[in-house]
N, C-alpha and C. Protein backbone atom coordinates (compact mmCIF):
# COMPACT_ATOMS: atom_id res chain seq x y z
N UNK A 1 15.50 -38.48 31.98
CA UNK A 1 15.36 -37.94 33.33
C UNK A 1 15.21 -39.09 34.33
N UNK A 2 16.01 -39.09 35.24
CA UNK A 2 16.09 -40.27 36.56
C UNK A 2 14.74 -40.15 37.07
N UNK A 3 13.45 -41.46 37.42
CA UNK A 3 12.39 -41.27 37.99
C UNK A 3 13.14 -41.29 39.73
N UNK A 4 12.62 -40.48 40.67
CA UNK A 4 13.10 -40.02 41.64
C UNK A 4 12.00 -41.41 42.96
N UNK A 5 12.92 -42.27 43.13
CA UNK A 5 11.88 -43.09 43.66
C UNK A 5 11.88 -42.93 45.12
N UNK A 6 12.83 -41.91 45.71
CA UNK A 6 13.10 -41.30 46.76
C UNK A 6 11.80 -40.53 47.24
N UNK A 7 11.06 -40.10 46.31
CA UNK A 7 9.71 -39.48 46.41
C UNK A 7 8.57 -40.36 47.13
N UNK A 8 8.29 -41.04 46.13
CA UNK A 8 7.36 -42.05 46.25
C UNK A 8 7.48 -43.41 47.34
N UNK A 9 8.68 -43.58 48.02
CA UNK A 9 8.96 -44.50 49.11
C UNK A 9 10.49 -43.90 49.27
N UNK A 10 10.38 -42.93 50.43
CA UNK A 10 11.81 -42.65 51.20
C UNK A 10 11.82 -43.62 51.93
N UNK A 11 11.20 -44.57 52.63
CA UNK A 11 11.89 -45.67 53.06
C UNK A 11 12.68 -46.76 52.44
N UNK A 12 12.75 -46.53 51.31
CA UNK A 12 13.32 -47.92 50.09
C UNK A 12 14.65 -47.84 50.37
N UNK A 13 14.97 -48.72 50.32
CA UNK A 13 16.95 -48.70 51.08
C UNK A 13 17.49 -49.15 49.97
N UNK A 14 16.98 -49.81 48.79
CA UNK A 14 17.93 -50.90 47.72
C UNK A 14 17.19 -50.86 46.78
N UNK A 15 17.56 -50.69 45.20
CA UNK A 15 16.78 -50.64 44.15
C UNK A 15 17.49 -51.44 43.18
N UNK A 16 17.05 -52.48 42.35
CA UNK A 16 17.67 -52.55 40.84
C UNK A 16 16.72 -51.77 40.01
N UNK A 17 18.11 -51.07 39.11
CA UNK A 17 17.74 -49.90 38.05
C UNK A 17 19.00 -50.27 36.91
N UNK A 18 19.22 -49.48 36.07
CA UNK A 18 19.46 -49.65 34.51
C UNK A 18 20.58 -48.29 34.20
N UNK A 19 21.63 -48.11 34.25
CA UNK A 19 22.53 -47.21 34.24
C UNK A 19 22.24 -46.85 32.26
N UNK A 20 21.88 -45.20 32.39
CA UNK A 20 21.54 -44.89 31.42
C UNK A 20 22.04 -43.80 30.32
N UNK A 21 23.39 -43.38 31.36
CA UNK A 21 24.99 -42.56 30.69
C UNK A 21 26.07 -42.89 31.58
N UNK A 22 26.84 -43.02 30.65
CA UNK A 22 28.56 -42.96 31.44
C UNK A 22 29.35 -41.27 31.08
N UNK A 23 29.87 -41.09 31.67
CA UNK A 23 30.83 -40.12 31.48
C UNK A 23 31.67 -39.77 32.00
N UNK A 24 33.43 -41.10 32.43
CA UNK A 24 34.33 -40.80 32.68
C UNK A 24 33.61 -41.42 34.00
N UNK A 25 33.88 -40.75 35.26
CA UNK A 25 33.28 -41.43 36.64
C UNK A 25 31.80 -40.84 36.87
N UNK A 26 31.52 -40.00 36.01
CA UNK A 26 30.05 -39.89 36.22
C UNK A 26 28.98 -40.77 35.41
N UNK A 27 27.81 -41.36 36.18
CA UNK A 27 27.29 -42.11 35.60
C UNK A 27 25.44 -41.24 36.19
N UNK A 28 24.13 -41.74 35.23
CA UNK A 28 23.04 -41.46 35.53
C UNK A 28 22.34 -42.41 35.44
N UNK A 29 21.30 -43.06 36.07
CA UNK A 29 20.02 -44.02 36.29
C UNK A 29 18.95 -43.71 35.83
N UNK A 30 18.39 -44.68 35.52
CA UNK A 30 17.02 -44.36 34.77
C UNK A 30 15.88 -44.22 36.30
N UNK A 31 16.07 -45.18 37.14
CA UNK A 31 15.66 -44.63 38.75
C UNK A 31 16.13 -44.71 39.68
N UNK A 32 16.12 -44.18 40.95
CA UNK A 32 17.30 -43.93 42.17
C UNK A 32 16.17 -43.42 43.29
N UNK A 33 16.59 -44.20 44.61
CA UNK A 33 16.84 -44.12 46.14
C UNK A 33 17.82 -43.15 46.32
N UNK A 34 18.80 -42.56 45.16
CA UNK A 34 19.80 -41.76 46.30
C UNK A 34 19.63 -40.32 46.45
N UNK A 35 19.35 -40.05 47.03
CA UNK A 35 19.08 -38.60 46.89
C UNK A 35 20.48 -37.52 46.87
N UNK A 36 20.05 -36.39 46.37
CA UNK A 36 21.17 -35.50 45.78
C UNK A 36 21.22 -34.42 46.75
N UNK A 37 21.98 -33.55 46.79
CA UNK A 37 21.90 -32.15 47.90
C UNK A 37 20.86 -31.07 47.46
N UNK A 38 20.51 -31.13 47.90
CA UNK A 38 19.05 -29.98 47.46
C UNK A 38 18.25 -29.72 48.90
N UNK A 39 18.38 -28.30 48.30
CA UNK A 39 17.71 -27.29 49.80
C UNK A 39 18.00 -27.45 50.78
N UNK A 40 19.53 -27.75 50.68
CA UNK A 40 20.19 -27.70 52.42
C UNK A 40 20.35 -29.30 52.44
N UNK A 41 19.51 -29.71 52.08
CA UNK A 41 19.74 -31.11 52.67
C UNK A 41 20.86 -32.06 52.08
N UNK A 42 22.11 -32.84 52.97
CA UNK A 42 23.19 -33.52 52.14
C UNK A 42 22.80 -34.91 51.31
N UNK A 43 23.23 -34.83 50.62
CA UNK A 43 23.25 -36.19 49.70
C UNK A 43 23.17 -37.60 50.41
N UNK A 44 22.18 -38.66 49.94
CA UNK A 44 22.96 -39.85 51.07
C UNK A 44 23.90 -40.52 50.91
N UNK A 45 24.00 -41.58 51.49
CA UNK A 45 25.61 -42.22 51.32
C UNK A 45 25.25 -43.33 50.74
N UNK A 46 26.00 -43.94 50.17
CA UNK A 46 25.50 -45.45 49.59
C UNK A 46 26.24 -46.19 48.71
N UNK A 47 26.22 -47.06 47.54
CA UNK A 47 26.76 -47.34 47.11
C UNK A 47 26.10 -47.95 45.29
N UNK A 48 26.70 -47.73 44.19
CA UNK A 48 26.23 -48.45 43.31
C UNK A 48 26.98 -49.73 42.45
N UNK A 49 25.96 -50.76 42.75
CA UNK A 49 26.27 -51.85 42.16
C UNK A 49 28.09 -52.30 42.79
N UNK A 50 28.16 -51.69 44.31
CA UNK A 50 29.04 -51.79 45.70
C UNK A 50 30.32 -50.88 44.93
N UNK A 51 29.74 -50.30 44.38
CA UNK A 51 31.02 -48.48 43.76
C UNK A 51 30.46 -47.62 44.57
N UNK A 52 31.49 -47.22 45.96
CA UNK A 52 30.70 -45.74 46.45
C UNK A 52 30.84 -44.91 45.80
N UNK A 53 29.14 -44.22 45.94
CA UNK A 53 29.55 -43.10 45.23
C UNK A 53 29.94 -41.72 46.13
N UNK A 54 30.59 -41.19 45.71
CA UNK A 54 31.96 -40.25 45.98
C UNK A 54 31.15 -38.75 45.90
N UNK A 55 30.12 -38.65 44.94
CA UNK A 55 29.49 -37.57 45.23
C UNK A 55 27.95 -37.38 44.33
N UNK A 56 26.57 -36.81 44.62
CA UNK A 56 25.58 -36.99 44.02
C UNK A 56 24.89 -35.19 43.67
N UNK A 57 24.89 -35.12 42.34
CA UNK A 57 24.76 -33.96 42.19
C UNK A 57 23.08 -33.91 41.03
N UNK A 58 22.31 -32.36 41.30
CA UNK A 58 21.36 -32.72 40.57
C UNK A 58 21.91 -31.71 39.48
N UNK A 59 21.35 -31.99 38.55
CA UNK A 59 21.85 -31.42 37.01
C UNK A 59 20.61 -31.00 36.19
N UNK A 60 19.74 -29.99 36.53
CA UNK A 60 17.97 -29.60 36.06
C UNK A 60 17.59 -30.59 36.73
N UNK A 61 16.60 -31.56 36.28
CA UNK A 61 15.79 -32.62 36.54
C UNK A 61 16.40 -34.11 36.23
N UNK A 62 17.41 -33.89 36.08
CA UNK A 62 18.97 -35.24 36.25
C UNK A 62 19.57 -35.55 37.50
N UNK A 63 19.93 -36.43 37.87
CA UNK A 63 20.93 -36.31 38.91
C UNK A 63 21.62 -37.03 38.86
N UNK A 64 23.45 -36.95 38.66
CA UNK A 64 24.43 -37.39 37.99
C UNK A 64 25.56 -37.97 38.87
N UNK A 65 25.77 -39.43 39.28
CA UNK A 65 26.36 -39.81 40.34
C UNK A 65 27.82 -40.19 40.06
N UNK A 66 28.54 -39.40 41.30
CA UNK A 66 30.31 -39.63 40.67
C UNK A 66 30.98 -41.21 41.51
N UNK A 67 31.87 -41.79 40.67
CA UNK A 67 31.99 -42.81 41.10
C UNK A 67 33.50 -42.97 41.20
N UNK A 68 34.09 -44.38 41.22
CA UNK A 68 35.64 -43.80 40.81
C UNK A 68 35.98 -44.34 39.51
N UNK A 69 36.80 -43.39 39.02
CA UNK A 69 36.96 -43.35 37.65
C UNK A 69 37.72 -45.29 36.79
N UNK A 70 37.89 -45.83 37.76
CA UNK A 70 37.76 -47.39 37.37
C UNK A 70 36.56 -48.06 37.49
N UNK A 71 35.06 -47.46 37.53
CA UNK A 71 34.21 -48.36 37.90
C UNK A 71 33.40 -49.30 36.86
N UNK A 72 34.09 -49.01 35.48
CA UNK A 72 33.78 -49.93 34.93
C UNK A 72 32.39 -50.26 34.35
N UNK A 73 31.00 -49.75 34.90
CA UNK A 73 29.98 -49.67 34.51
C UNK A 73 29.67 -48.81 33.14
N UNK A 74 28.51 -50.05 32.33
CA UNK A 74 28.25 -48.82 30.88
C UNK A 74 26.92 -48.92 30.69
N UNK A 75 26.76 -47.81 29.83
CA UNK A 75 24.71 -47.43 29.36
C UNK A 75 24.40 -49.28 29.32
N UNK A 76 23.40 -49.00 29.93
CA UNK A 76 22.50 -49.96 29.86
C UNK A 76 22.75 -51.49 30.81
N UNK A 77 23.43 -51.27 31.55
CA UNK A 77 23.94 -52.49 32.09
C UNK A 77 23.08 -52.49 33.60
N UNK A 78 22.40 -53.70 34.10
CA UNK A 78 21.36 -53.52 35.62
C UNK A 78 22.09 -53.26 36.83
N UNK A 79 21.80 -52.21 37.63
CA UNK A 79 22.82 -52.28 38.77
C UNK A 79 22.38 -51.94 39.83
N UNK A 80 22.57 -52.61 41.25
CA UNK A 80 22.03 -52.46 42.45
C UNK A 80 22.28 -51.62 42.96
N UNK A 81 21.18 -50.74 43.78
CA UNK A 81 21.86 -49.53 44.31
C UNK A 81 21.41 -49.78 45.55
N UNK A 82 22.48 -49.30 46.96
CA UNK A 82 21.78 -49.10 48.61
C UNK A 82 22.43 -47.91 48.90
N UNK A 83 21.91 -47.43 49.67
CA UNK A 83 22.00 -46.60 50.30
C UNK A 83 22.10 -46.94 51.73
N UNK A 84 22.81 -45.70 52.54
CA UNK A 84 23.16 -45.92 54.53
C UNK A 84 21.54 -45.62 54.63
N UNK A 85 20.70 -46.55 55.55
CA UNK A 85 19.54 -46.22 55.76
C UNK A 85 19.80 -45.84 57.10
N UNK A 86 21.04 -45.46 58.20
CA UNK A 86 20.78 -45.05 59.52
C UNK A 86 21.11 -43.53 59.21
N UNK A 87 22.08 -42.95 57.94
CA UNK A 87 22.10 -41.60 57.75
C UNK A 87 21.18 -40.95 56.89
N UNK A 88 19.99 -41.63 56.26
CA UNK A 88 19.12 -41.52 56.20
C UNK A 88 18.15 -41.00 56.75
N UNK A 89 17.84 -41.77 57.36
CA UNK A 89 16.57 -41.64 58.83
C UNK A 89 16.85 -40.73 59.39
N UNK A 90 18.30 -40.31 59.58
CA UNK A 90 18.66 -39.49 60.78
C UNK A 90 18.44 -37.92 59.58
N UNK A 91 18.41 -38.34 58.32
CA UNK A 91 18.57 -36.74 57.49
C UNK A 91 17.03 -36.75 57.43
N UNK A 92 16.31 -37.62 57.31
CA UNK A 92 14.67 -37.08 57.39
C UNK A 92 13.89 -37.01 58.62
N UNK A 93 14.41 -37.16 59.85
CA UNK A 93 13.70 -36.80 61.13
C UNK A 93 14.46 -35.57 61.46
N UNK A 94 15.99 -35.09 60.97
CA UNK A 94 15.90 -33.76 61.02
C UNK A 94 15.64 -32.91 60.13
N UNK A 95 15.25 -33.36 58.91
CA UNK A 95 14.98 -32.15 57.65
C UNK A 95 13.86 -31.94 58.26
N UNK A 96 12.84 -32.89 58.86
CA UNK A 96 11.51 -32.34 59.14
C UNK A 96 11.24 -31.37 60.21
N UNK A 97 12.16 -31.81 61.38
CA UNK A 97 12.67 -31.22 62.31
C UNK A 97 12.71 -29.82 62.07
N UNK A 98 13.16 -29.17 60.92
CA UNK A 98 13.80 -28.24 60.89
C UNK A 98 12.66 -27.21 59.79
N UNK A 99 11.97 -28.11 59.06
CA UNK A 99 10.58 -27.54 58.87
C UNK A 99 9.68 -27.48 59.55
N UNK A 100 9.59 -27.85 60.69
CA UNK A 100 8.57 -26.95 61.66
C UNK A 100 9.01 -26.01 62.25
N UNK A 101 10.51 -25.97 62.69
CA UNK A 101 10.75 -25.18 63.26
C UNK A 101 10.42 -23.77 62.33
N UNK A 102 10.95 -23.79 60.96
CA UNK A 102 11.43 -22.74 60.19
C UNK A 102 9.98 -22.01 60.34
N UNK A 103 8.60 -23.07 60.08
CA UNK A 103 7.19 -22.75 60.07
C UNK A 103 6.57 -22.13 61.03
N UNK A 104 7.31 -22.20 62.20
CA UNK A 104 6.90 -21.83 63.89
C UNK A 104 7.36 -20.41 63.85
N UNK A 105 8.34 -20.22 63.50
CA UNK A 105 8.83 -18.74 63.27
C UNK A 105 8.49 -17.94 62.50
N UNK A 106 8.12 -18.05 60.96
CA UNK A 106 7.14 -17.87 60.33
C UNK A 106 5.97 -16.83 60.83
N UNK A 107 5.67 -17.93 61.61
CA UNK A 107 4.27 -17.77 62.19
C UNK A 107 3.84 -16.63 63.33
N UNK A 108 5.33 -16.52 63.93
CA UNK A 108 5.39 -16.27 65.56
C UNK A 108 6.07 -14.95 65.46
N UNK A 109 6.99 -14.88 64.16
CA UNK A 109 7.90 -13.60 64.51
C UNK A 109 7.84 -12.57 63.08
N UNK A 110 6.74 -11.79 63.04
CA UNK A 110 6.45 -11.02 61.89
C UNK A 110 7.79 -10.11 61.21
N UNK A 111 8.35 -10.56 59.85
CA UNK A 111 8.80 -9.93 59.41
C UNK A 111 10.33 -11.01 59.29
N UNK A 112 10.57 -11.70 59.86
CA UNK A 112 11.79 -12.72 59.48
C UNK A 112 11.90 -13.63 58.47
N UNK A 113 13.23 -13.25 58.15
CA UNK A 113 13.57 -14.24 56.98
C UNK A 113 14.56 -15.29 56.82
N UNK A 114 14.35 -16.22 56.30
CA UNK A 114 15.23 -17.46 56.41
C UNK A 114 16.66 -16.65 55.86
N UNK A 115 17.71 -17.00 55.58
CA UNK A 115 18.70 -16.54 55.09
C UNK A 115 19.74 -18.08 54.49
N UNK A 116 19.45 -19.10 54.80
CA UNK A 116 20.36 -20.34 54.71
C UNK A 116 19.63 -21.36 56.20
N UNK A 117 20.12 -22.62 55.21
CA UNK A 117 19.70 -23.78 56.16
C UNK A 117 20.38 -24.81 55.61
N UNK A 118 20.85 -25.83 56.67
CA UNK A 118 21.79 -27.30 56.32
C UNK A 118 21.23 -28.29 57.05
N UNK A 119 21.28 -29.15 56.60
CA UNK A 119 20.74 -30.64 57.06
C UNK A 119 21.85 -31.78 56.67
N UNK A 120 22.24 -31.69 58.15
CA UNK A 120 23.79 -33.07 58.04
C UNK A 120 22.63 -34.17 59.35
N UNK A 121 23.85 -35.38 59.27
CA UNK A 121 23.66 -36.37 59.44
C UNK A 121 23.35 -35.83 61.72
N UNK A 122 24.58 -35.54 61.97
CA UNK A 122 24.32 -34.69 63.75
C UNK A 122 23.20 -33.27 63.93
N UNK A 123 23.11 -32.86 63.22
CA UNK A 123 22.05 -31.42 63.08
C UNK A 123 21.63 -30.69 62.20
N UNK A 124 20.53 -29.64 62.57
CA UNK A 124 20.15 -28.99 61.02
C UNK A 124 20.45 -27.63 61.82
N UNK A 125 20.19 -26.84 60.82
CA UNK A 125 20.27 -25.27 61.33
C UNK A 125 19.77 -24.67 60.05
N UNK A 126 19.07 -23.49 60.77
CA UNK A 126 18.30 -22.52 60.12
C UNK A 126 19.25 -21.15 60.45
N UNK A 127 19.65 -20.43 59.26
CA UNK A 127 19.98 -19.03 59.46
C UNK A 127 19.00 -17.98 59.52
N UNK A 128 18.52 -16.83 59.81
CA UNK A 128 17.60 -16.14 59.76
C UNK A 128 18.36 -14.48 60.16
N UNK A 129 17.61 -13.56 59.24
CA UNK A 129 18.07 -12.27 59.32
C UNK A 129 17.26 -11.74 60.48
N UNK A 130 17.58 -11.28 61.24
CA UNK A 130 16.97 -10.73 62.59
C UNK A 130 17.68 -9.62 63.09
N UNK A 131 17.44 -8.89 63.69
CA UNK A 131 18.43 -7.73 64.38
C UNK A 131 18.36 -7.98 65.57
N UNK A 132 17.95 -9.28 66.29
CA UNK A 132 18.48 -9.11 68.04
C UNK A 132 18.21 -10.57 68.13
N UNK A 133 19.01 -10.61 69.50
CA UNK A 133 19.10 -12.34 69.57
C UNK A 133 17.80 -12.72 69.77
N UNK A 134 17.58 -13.92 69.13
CA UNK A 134 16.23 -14.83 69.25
C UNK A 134 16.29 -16.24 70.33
N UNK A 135 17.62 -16.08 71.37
CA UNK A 135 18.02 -16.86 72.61
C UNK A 135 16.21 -17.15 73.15
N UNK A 136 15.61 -15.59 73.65
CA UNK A 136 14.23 -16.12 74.58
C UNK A 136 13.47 -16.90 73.90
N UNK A 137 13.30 -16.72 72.50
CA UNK A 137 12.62 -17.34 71.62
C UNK A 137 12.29 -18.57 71.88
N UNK A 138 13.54 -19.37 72.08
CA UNK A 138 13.46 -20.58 71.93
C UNK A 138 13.12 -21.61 72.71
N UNK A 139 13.21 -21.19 73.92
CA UNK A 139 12.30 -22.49 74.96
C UNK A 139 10.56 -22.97 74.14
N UNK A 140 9.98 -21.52 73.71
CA UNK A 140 8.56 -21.81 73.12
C UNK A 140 8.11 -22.44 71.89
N UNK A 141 9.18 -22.39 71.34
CA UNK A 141 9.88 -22.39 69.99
C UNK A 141 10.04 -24.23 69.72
N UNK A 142 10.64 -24.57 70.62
CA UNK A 142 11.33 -25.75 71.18
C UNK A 142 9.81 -26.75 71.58
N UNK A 143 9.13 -26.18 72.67
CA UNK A 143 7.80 -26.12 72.99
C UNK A 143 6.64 -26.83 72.30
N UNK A 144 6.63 -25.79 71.22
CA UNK A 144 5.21 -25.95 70.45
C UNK A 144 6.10 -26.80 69.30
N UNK A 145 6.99 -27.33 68.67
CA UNK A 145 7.91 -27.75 67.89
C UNK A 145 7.27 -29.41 68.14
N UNK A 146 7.72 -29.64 69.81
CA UNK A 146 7.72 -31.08 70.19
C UNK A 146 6.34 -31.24 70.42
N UNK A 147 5.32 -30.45 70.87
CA UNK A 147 4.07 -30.78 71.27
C UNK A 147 3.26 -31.22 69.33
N UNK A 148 3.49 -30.58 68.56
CA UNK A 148 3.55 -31.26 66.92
C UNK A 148 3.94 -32.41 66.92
N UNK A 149 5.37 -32.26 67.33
CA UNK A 149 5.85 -33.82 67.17
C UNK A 149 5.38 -35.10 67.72
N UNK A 150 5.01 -34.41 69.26
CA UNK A 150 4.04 -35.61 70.01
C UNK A 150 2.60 -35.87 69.38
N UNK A 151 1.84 -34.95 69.06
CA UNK A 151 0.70 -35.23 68.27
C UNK A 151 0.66 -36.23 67.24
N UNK A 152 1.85 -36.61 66.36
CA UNK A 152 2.12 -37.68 65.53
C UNK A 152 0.96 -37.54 64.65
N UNK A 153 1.22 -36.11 64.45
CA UNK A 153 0.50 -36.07 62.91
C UNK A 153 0.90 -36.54 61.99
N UNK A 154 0.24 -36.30 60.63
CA UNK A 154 0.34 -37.44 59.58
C UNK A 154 0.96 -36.47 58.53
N UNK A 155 1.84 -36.36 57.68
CA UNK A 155 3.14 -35.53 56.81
C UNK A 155 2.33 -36.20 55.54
N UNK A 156 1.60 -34.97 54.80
CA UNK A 156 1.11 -35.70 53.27
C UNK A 156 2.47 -35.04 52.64
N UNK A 157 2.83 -35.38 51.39
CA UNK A 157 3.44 -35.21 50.57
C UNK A 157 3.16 -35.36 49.13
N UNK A 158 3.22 -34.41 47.83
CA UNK A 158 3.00 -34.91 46.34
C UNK A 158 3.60 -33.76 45.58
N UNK A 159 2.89 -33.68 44.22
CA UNK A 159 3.89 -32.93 43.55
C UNK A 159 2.66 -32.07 43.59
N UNK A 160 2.70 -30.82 43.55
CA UNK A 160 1.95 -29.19 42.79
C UNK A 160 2.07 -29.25 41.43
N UNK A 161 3.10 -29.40 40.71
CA UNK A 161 3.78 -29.47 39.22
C UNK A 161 4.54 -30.49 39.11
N UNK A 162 3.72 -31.57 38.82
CA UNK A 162 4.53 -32.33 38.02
C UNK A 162 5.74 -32.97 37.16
N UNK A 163 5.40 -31.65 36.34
CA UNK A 163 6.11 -31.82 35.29
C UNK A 163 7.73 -31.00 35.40
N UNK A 164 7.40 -29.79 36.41
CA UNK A 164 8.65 -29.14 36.67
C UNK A 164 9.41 -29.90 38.47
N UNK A 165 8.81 -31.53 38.76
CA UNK A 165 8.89 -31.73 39.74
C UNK A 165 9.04 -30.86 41.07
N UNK A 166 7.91 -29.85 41.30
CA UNK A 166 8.01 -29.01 42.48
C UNK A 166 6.87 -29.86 43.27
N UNK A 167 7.48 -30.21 44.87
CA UNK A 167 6.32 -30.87 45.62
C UNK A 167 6.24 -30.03 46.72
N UNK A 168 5.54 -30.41 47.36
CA UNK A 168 5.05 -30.03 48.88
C UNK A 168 4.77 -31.05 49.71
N UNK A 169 4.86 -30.65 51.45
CA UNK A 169 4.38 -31.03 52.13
C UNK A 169 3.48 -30.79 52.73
N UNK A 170 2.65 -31.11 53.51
CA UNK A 170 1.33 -30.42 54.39
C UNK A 170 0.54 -31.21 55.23
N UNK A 171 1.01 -30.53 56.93
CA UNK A 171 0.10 -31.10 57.93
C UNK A 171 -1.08 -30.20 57.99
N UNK A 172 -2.00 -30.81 57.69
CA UNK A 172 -3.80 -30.75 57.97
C UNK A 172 -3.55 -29.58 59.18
N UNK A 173 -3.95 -28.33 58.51
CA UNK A 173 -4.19 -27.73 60.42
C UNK A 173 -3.39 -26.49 60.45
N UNK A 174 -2.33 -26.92 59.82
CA UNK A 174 -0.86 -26.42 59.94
C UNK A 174 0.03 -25.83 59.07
N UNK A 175 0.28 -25.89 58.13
CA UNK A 175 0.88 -25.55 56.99
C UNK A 175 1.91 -26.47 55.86
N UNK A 176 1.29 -25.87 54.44
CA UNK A 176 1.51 -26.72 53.17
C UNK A 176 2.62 -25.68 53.10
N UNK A 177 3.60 -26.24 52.49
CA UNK A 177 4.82 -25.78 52.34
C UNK A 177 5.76 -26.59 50.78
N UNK A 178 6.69 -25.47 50.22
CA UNK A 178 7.13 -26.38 49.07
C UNK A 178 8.12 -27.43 49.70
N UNK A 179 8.39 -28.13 49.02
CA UNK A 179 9.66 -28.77 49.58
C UNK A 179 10.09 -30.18 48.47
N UNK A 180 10.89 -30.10 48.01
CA UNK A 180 11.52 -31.07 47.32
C UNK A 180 12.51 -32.54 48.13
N UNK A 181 12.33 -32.24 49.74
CA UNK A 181 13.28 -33.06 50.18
C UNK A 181 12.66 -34.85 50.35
N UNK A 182 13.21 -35.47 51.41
CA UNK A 182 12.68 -36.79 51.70
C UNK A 182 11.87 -36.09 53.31
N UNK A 183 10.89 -36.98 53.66
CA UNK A 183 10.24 -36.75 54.79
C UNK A 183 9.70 -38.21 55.26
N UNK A 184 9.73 -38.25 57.00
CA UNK A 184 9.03 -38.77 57.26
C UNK A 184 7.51 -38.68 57.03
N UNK A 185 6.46 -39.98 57.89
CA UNK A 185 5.37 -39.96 57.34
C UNK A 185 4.66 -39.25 58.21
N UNK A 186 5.11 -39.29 59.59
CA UNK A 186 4.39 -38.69 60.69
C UNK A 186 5.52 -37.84 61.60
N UNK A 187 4.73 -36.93 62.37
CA UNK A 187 5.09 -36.44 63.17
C UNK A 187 6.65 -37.25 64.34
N UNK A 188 5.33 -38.30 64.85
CA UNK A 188 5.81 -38.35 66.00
C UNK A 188 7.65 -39.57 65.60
N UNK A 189 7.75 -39.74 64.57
CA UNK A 189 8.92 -40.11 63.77
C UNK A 189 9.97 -39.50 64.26
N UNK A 190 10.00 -38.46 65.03
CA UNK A 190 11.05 -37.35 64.73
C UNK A 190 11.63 -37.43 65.91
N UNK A 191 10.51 -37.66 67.26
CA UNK A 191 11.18 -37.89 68.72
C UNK A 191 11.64 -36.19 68.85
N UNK A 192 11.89 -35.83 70.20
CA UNK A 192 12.28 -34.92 70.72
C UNK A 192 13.15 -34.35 70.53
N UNK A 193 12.81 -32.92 70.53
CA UNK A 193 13.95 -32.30 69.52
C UNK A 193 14.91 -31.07 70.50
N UNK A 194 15.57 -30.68 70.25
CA UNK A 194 16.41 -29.24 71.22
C UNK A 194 17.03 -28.23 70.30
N UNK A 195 16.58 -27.24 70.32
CA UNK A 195 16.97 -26.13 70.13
C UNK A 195 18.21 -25.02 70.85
N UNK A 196 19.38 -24.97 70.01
CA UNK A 196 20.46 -24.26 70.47
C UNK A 196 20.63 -22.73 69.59
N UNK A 197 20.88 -21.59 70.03
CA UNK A 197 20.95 -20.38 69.21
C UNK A 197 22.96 -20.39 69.05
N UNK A 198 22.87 -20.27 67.91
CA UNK A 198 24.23 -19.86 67.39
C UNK A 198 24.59 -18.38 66.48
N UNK A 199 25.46 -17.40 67.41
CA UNK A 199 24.96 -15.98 66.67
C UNK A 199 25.92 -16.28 65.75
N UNK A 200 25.74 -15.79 64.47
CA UNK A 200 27.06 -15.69 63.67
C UNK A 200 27.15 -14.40 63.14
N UNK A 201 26.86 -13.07 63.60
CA UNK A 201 27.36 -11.89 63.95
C UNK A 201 25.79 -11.10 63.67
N UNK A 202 26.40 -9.53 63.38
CA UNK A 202 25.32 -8.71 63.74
C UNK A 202 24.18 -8.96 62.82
N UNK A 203 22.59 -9.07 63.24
CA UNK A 203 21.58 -9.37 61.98
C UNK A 203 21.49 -10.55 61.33
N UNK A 204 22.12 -11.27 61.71
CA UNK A 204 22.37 -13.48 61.27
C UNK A 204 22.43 -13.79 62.52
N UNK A 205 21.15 -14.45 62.81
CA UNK A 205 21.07 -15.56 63.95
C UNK A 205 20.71 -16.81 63.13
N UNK A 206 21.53 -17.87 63.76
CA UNK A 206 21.22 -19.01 63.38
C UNK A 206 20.77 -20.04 64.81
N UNK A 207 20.11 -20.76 64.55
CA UNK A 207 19.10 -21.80 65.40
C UNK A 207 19.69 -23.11 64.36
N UNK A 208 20.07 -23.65 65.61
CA UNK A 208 20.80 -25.59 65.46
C UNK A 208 19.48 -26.47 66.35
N UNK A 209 19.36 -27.32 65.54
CA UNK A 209 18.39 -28.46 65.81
C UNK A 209 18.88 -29.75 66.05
N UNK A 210 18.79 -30.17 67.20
CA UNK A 210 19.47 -31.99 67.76
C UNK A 210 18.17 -32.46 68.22
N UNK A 211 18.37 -33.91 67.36
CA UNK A 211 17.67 -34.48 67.99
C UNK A 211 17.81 -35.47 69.58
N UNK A 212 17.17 -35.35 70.09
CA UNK A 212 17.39 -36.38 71.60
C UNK A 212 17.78 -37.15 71.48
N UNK A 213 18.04 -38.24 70.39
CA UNK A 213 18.40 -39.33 70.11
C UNK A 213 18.24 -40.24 69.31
């Protein structure tokens, strides 16, 4: 099983690690910075031992990186891995982004449910089953979102289970939540955020998250 060092320092941009299966262009690490697509959030970009990889998938508690099928790497051989640390940054000031928001609503609008959520490199978005537009919603929404963010609270993070790697996050005050993704450490990391409503038909409203910059 790949130790997930993405956990324990999402800021780490470059790792030497120990390639620990081949299979054709898929290869696995004994530990990895790169993170995989999970819960909306996209994979990062990067490169191993300067082979981009082409695509990062998790496989149970594996995560199995495709490369191109000349790359030549075998079990056991040391290999440098980096990752884009500006599409990075930009996927964990909006994954977080997009967990307060999801938490604000939660909170604010009895009876709603998430339905789908994505986290790319320009925006995140939350789908939610609703039966009428949630347009007024969002100035307050938007509001109490950034006044969090300005507070520059402090983002704990660890595992609940261990062993089935399920973690959480949790601001003091505010709400512990599961979450398997990368996060900043604080709040105020995230900078100012804007809220746009996107209907995508009757009973699916979706809410897009940009950051200011």
């Amino acid at each position: 099983m790949t130790k997930k060092v993405f956990w324990a320092d999402p800021y780490k941009t470059s790792l030497s690690t120990t390639v620990t299966s081949v299979s054709g262009p898929d290869i696995t690490l004994s530990e990895t910075i790169f993170f995989a697509f999970s819960g909306g959030q996209e994979s990062d970009a990067g490169t191993i031992e300067d082979h981009v990889v082409s695509a990062a998938q998790k496989q149970g508690q594996e995560i199995v990186y495709t490369l191109a099928d000349d790359h030549g790497l075998v079990t056991g051989q040391s290999v440098f891995v980096q990752i884009d640390w500006v599409r990075r940054y930009r996927l964990m000031r909006l994954h977080f982004a997009a967990e307060l928001v999801l938490e604000l609503f939660y909170k604010k609008l009895s009876g709603v449910s998430k339905v789908g959520a994505h986290i790319a490199q320009d925006k995140a978005r939350i789908d939610f089953a609703w039966p009428e537009s949630i347009a007024p919603l969002l100035p307050s929404m938007a509001s109490d979102a950034n006044s969090i963010i300005a507070a520059d609270l402090e983002i704990k993070t660890a595992f609940d289970d261990e062993p089935n790697e399920r973690r959480y996050w949790e601001i003091s005050g505010f709400s512990r939540v599961p979450c398997g993704g990368t996060h900043v450490k604080r709040t105020g990391e995230i900078g100012t955020i804007k809220l746009k409503r996107n209907n995508k038909g009757r009973g699916n409203e979706r809410v897009e998250i940009y950051l200011a910059s």
